[in-house]
N, C-alpha and C. Protein backbone atom coordinates (compact mmCIF):
# COMPACT_ATOMS: atom_id res chain seq x y z
N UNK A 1 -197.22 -13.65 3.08
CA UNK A 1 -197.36 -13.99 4.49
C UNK A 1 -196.63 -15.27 4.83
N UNK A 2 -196.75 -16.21 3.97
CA UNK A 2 -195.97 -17.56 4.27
C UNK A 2 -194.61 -17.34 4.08
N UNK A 3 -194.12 -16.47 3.62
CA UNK A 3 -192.55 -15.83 3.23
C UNK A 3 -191.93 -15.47 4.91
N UNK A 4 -192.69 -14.51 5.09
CA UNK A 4 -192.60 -13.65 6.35
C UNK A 4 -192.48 -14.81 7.54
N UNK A 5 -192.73 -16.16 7.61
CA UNK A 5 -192.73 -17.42 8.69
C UNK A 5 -193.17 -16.66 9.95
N UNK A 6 -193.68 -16.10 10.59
CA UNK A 6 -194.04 -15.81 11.46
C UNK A 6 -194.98 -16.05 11.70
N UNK A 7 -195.27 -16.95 12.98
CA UNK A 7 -196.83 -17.33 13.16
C UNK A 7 -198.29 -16.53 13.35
N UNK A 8 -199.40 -16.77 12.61
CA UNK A 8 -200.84 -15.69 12.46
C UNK A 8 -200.53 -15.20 13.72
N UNK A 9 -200.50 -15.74 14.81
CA UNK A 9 -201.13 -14.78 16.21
C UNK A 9 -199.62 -13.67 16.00
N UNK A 10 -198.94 -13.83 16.00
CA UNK A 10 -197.86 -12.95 16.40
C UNK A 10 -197.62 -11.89 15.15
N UNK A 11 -197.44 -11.87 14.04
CA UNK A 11 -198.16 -11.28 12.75
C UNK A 11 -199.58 -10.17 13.13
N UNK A 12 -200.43 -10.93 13.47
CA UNK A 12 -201.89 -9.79 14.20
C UNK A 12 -201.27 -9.18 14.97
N UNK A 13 -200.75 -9.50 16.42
CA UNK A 13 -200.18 -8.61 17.30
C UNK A 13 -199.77 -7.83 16.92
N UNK A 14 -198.30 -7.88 16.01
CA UNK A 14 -197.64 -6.60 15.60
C UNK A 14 -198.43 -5.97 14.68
N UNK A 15 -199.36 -6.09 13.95
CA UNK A 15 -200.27 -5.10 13.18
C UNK A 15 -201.28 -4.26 14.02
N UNK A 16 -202.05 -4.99 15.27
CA UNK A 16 -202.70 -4.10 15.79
C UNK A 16 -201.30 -3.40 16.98
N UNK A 17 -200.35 -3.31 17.13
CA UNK A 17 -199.66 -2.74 17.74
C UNK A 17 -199.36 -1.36 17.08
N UNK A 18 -199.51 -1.37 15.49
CA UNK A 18 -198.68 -0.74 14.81
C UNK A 18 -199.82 0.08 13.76
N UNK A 19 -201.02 -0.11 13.86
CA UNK A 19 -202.57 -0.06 13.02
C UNK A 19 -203.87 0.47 14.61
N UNK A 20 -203.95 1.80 14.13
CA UNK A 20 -205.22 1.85 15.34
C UNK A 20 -206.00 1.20 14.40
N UNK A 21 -207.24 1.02 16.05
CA UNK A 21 -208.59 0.61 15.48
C UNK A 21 -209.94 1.99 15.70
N UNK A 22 -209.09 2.63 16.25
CA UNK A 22 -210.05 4.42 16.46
C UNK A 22 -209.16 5.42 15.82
N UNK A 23 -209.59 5.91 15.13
CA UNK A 23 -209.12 7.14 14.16
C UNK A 23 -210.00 8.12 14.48
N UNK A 24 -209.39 9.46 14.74
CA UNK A 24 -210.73 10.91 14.57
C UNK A 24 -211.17 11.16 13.36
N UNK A 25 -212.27 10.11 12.69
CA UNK A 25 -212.84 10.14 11.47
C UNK A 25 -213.29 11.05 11.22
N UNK A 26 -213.71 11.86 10.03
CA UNK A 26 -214.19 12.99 10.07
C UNK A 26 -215.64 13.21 10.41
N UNK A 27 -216.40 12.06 9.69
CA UNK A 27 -217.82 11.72 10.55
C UNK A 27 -217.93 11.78 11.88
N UNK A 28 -216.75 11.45 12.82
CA UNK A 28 -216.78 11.16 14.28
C UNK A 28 -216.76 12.72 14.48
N UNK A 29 -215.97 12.95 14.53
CA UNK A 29 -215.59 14.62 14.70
C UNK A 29 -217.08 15.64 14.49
N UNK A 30 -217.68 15.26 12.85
CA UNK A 30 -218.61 16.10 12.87
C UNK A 30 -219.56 16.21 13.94
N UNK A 31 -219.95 14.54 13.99
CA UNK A 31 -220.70 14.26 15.12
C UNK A 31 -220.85 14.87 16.26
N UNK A 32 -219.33 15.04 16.83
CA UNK A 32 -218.97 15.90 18.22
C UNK A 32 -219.11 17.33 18.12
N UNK A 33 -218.87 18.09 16.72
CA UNK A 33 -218.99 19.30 16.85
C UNK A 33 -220.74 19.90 16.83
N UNK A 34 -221.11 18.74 15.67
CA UNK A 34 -222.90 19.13 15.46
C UNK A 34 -223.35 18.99 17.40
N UNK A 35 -223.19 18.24 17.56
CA UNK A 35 -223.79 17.83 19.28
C UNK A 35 -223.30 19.19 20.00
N UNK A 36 -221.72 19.44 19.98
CA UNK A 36 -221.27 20.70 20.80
C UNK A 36 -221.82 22.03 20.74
N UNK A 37 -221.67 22.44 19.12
CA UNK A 37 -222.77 23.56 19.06
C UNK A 37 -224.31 23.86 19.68
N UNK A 38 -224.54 22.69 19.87
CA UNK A 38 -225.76 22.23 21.01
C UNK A 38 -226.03 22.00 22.24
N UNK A 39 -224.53 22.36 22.57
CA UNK A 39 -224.32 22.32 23.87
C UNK A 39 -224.55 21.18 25.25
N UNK A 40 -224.26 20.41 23.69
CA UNK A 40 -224.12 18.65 24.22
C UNK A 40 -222.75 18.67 23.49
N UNK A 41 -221.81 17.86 25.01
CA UNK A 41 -220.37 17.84 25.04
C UNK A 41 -220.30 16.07 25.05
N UNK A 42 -221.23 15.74 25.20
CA UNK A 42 -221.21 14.11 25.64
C UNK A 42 -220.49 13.41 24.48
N UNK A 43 -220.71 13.87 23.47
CA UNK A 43 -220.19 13.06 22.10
C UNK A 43 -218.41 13.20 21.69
N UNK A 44 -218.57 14.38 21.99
CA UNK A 44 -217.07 14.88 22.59
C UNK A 44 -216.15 14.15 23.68
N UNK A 45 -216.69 14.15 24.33
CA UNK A 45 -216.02 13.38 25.55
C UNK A 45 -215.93 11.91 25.03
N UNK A 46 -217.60 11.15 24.83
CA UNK A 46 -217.29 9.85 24.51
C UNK A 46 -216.18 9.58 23.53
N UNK A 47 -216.01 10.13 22.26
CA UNK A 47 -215.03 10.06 21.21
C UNK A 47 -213.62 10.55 21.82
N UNK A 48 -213.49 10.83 22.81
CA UNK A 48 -212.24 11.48 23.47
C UNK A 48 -211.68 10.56 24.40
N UNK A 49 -212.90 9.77 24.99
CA UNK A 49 -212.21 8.91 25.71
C UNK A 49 -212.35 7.57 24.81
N UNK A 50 -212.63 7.21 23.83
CA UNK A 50 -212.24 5.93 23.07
C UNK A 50 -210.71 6.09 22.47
N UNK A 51 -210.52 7.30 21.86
CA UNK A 51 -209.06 7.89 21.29
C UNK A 51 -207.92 7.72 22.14
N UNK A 52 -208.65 7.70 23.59
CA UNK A 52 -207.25 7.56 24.55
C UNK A 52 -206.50 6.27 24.25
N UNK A 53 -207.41 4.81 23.47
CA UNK A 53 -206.62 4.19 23.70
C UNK A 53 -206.90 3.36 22.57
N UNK A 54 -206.33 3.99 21.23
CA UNK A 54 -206.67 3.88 19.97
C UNK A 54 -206.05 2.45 19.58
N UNK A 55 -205.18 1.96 19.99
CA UNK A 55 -205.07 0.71 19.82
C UNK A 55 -205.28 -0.72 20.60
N UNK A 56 -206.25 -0.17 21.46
CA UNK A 56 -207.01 -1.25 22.37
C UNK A 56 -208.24 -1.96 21.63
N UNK A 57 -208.70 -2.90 21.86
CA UNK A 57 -209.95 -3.82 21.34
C UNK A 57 -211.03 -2.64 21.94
N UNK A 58 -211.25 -2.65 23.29
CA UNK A 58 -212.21 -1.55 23.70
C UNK A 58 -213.84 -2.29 23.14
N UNK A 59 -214.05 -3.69 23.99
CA UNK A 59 -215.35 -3.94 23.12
C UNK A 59 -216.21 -3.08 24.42
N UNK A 60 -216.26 -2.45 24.61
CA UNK A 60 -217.31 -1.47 25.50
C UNK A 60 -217.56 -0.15 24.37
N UNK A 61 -216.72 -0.29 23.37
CA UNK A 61 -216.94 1.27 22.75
C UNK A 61 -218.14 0.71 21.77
N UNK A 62 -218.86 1.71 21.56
CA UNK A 62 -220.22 1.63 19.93
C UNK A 62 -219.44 1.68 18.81
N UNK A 63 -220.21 0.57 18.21
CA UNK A 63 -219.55 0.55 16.64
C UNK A 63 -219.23 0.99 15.95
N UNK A 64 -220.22 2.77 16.26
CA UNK A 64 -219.61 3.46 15.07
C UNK A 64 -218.26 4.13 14.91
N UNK A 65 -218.06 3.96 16.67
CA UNK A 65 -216.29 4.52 16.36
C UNK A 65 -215.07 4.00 15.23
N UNK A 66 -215.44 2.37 15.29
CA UNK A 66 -214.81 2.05 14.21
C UNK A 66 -215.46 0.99 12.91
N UNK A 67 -216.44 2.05 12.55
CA UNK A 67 -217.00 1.47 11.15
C UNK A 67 -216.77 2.42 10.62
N UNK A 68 -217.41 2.65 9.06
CA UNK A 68 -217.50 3.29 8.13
C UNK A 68 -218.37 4.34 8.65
N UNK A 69 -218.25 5.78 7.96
CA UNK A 69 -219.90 6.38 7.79
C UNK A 69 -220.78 6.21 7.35
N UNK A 70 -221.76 6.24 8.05
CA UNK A 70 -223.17 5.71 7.94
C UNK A 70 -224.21 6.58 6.36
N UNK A 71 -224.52 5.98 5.89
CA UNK A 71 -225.18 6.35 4.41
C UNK A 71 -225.63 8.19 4.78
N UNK A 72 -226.28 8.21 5.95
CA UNK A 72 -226.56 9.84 5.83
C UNK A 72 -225.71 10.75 5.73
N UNK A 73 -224.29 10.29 6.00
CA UNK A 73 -223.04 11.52 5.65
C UNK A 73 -222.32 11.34 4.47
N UNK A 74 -223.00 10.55 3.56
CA UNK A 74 -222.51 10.49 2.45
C UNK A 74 -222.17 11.50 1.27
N UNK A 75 -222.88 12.25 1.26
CA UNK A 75 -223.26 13.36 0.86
C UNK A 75 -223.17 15.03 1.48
N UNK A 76 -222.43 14.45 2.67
CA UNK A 76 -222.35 15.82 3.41
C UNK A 76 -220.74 16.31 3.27
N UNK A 77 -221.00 17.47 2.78
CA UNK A 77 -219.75 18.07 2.87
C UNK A 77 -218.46 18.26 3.71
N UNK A 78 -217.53 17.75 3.29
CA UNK A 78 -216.73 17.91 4.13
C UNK A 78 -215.89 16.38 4.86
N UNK A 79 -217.37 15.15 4.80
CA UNK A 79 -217.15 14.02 5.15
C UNK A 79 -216.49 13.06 4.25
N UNK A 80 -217.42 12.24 3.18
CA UNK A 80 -217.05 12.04 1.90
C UNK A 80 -216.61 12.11 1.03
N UNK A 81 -216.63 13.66 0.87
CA UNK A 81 -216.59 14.54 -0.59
C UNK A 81 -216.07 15.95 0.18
N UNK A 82 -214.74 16.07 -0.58
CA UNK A 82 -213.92 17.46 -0.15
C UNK A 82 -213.88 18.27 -1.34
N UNK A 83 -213.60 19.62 -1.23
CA UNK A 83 -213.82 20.30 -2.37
C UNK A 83 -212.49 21.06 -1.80
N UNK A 84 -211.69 21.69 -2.87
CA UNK A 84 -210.24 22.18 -2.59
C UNK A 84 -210.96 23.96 -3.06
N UNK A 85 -212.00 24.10 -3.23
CA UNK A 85 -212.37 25.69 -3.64
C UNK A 85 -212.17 26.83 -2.07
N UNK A 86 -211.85 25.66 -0.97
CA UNK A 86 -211.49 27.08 0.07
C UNK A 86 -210.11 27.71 -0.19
C-alpha cells in the first residue's frame, strides 16, 4: 500500500467503486424464495431493491444484506455446503 502512494481516502474510493457491498448471497436468495413460496414477495423486493445499488453505502439497508450467514444456514443445503451429486 505504501508502494502504491496513493492517499487512504482515494485508494477506498476506488475499491468500493470497483468491490460491491451487496452480493445475491445465496442465504439472501434463499431467504426470498422460502418467503415467495409463501406468498410473501416482500423479501424479494426488499433484496431487489438493495441490489439496485450494490455499490452504494445504503445505511438504510438491514445488516443482513451485507454480513455473513447467520449460524442457522449453516448447515443447510445448498448455502454453506454444496454437493456436486446433481
Amino acid at each position: 500500500l505504501r508502494a502504491d502512494g496513493r492517499p487512504e481516502a482515494e485508494r477506498q474510493a476506488a475499491q468500493r467503486r470497483a468491490c460491491p457491498k451487496f452480493v445475491p448471497r445465496q442465504h439472501l436468495l434463499q431467504w426470498a424464495i422460502d418467503a415467495a413460496e409463501k406468498g410473501d414477495y416482500s423479501e424479494l423486493e426488499a433484496l431487489m431493491a438493495v441490489l439496485e445499488r450494490p455499490y452504494d453505502e445504503q445505511p438504510e439497508a438491514p445488516a443482513k444484506y451485507s454480513s455473513r450467514p447467520p449460524a442457522e444456514m449453516a448447515n443447510k443445503a445448498g448455502i454453506c455446503r454444496l454437493s456436486c451429486s446433481s
